[in-house]
N, C-alpha and C. Protein backbone atom coordinates (compact mmCIF):
# COMPACT_ATOMS: atom_id res chain seq x y z
N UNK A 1 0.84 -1.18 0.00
CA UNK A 1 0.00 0.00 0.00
C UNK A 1 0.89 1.24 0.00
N UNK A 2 0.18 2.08 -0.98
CA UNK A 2 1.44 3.69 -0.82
C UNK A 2 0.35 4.27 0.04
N UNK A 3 1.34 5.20 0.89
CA UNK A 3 0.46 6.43 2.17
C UNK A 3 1.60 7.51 1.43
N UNK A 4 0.92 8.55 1.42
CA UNK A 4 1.33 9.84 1.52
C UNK A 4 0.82 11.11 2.09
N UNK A 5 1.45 11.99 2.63
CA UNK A 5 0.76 13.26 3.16
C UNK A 5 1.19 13.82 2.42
N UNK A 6 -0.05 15.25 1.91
CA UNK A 6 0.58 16.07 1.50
C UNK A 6 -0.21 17.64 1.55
N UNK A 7 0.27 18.26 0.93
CA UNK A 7 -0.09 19.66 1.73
C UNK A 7 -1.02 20.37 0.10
N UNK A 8 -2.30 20.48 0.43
CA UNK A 8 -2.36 21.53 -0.46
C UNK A 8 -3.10 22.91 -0.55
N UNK A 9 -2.29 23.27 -1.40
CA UNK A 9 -2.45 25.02 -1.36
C UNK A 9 -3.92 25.07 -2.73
N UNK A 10 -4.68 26.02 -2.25
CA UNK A 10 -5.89 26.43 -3.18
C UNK A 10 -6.18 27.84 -2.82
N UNK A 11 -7.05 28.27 -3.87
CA UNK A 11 -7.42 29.59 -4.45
C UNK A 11 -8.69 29.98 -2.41
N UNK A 12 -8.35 31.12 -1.48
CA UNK A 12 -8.86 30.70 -0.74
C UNK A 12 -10.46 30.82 -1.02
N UNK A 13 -11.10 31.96 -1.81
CA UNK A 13 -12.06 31.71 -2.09
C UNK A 13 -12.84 30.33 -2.39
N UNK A 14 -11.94 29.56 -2.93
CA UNK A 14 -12.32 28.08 -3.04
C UNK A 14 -12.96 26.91 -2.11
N UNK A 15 -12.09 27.62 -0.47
CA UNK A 15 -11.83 26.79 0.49
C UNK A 15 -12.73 25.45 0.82
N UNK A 16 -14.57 26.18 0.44
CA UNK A 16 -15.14 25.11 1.12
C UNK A 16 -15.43 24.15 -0.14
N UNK A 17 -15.69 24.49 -1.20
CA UNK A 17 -14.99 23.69 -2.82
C UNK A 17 -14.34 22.74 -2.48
N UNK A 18 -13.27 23.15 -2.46
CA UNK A 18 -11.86 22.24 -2.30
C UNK A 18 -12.06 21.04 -1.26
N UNK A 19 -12.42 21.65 0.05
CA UNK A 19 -13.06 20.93 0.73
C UNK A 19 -14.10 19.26 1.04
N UNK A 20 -14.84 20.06 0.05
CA UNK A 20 -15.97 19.01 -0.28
C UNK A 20 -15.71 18.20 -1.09
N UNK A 21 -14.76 18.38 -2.27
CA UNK A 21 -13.71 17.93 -3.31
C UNK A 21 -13.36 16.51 -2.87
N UNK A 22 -12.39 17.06 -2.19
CA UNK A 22 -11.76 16.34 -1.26
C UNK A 22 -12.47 15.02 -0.17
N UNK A 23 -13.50 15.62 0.11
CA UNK A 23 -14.05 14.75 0.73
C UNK A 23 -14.81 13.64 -0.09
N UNK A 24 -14.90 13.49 -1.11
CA UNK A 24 -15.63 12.94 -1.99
C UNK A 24 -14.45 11.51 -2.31
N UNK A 25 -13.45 12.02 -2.55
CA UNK A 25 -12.37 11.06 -2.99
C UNK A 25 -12.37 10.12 -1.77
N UNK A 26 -12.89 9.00 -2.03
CA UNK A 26 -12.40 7.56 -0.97
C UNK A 26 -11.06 7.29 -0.14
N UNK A 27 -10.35 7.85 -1.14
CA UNK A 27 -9.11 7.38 -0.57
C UNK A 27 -8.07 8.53 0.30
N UNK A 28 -8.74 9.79 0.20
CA UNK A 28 -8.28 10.75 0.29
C UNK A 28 -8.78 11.35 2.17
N UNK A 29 -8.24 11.74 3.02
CA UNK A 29 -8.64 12.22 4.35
C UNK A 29 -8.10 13.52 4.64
N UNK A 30 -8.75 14.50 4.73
CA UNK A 30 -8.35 15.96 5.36
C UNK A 30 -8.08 15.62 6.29
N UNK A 31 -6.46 16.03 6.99
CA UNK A 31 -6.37 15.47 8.52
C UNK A 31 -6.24 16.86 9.59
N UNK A 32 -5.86 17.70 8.79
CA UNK A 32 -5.43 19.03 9.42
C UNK A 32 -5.47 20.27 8.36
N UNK A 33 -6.01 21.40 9.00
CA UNK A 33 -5.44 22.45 7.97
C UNK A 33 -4.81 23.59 8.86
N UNK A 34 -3.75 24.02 7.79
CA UNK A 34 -2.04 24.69 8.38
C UNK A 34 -2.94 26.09 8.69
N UNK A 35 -2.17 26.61 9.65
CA UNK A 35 -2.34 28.37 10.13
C UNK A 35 -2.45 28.94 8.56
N UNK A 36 -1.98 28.88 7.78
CA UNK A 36 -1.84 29.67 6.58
C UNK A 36 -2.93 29.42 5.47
N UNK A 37 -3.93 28.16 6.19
CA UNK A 37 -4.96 28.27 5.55
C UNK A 37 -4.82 26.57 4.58
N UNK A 38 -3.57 26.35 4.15
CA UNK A 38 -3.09 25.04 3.24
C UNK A 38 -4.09 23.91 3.75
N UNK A 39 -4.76 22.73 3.20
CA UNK A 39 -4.90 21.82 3.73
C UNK A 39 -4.20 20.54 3.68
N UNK A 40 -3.19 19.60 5.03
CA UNK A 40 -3.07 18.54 4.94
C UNK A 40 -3.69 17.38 4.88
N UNK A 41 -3.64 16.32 4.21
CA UNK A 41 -4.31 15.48 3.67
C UNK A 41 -3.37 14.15 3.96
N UNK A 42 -3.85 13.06 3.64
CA UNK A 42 -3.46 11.91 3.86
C UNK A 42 -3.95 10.91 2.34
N UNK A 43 -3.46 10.06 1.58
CA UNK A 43 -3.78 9.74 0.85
C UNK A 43 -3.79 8.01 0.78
N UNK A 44 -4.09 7.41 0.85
CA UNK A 44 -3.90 5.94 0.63
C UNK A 44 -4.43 5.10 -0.37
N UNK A 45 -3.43 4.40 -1.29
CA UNK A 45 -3.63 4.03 -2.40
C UNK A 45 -2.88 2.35 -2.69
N UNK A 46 -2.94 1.62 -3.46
CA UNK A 46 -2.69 0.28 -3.66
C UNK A 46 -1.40 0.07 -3.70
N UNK A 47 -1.00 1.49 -5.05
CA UNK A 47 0.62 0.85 -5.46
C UNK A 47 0.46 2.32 -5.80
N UNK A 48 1.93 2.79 -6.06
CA UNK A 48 2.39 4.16 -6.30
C UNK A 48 2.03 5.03 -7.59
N UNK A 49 1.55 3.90 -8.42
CA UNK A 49 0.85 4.66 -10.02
C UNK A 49 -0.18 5.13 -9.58
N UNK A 50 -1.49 4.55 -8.81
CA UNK A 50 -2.65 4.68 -8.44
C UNK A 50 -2.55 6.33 -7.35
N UNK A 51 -1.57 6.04 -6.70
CA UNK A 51 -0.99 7.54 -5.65
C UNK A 51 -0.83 8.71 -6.99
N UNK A 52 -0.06 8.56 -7.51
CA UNK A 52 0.23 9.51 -8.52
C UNK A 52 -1.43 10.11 -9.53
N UNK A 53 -2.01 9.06 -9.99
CA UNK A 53 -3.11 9.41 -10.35
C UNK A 53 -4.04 10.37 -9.62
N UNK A 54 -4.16 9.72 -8.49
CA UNK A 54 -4.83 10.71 -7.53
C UNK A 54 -4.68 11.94 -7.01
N UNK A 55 -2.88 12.01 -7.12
CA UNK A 55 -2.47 13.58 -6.35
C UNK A 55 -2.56 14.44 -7.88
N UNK A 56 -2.72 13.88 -8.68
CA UNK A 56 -2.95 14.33 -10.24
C UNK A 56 -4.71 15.06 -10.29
N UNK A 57 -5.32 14.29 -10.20
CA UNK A 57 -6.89 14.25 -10.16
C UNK A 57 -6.84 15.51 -8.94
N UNK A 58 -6.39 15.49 -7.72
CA UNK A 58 -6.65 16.50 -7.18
C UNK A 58 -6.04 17.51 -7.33
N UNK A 59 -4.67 17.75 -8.16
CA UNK A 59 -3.95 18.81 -8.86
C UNK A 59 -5.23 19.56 -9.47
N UNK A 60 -6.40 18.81 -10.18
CA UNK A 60 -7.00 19.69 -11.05
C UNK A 60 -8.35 20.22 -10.66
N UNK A 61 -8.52 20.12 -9.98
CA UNK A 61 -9.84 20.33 -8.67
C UNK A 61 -9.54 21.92 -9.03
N UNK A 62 -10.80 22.11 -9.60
CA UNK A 62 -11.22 23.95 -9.55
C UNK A 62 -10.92 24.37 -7.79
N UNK A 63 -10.17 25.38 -8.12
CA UNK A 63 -9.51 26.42 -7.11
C UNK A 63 -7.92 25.40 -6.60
N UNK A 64 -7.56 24.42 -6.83
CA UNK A 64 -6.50 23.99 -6.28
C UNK A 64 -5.27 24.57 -6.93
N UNK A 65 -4.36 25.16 -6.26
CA UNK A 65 -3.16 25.86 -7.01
C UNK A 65 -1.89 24.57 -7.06
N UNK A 66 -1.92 23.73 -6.17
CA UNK A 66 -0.62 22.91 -5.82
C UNK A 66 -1.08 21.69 -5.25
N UNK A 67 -0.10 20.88 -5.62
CA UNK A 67 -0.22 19.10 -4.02
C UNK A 67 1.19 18.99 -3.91
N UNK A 68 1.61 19.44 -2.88
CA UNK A 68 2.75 19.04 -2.80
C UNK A 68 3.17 17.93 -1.26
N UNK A 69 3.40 16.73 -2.50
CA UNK A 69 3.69 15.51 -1.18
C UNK A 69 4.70 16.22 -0.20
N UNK A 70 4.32 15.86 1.20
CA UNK A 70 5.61 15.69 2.20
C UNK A 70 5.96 14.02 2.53
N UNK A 71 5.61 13.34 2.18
CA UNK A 71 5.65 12.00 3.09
C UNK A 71 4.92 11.17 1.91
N UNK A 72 5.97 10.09 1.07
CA UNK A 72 5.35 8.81 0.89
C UNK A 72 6.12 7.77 1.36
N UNK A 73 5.83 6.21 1.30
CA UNK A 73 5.55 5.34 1.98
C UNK A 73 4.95 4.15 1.32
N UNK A 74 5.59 2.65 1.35
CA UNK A 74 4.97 2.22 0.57
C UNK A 74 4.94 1.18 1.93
N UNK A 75 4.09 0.38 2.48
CA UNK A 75 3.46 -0.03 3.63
C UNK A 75 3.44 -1.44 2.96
N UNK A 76 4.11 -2.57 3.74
CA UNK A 76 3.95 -3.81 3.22
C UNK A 76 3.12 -4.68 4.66
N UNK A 77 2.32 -4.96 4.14
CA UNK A 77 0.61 -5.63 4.94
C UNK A 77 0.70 -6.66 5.49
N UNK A 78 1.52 -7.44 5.02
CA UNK A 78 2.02 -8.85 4.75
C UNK A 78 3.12 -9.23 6.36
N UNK A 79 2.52 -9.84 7.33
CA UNK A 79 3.52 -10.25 8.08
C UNK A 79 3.69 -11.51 8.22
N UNK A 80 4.96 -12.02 8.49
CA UNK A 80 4.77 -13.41 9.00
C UNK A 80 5.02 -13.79 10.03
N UNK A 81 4.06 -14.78 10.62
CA UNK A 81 4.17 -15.01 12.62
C UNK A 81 4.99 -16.05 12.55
């Protein structure tokens, strides 16, 4: 599984847009938003093409200016006892 956080910046008029945007995407979780208004997000996806698609798809979200990952992660599920 890929996890990534990442931060994004939008038009602020947009805010509650972007918002709802956001909330719509399954895979996608608003976890925090920065003093400066940015929202952090959390993303979780299968494999790293599927991550990329998505921080893509929300690149183009009317009012979004930026996604810029801080944190990916590719999470292996699989343990053995």
């Amino acid at each position: 599984m890929a996890i990534s956080s990442a931060i994004i910046k939008f038009q602020p008029s947009e805010e509650a847009q972007v918002r709802e945007e956001l909330a719509a995407l399954p895979t996608v979780s608003v976890e925090a938003q920065a003093p400066n208004g940015d929202f952090v997000v959390v993303v979780e996806e299968p494999d790293l093409d599927k991550m990329q698609s998505t921080c893509l798809a929300i690149s183009k979200l009317p009012g979004v200016l930026s996604v810029d990952p801080s944190y990916v992660t590719m999470a292996d599920e699989t343990h053995d006892n």
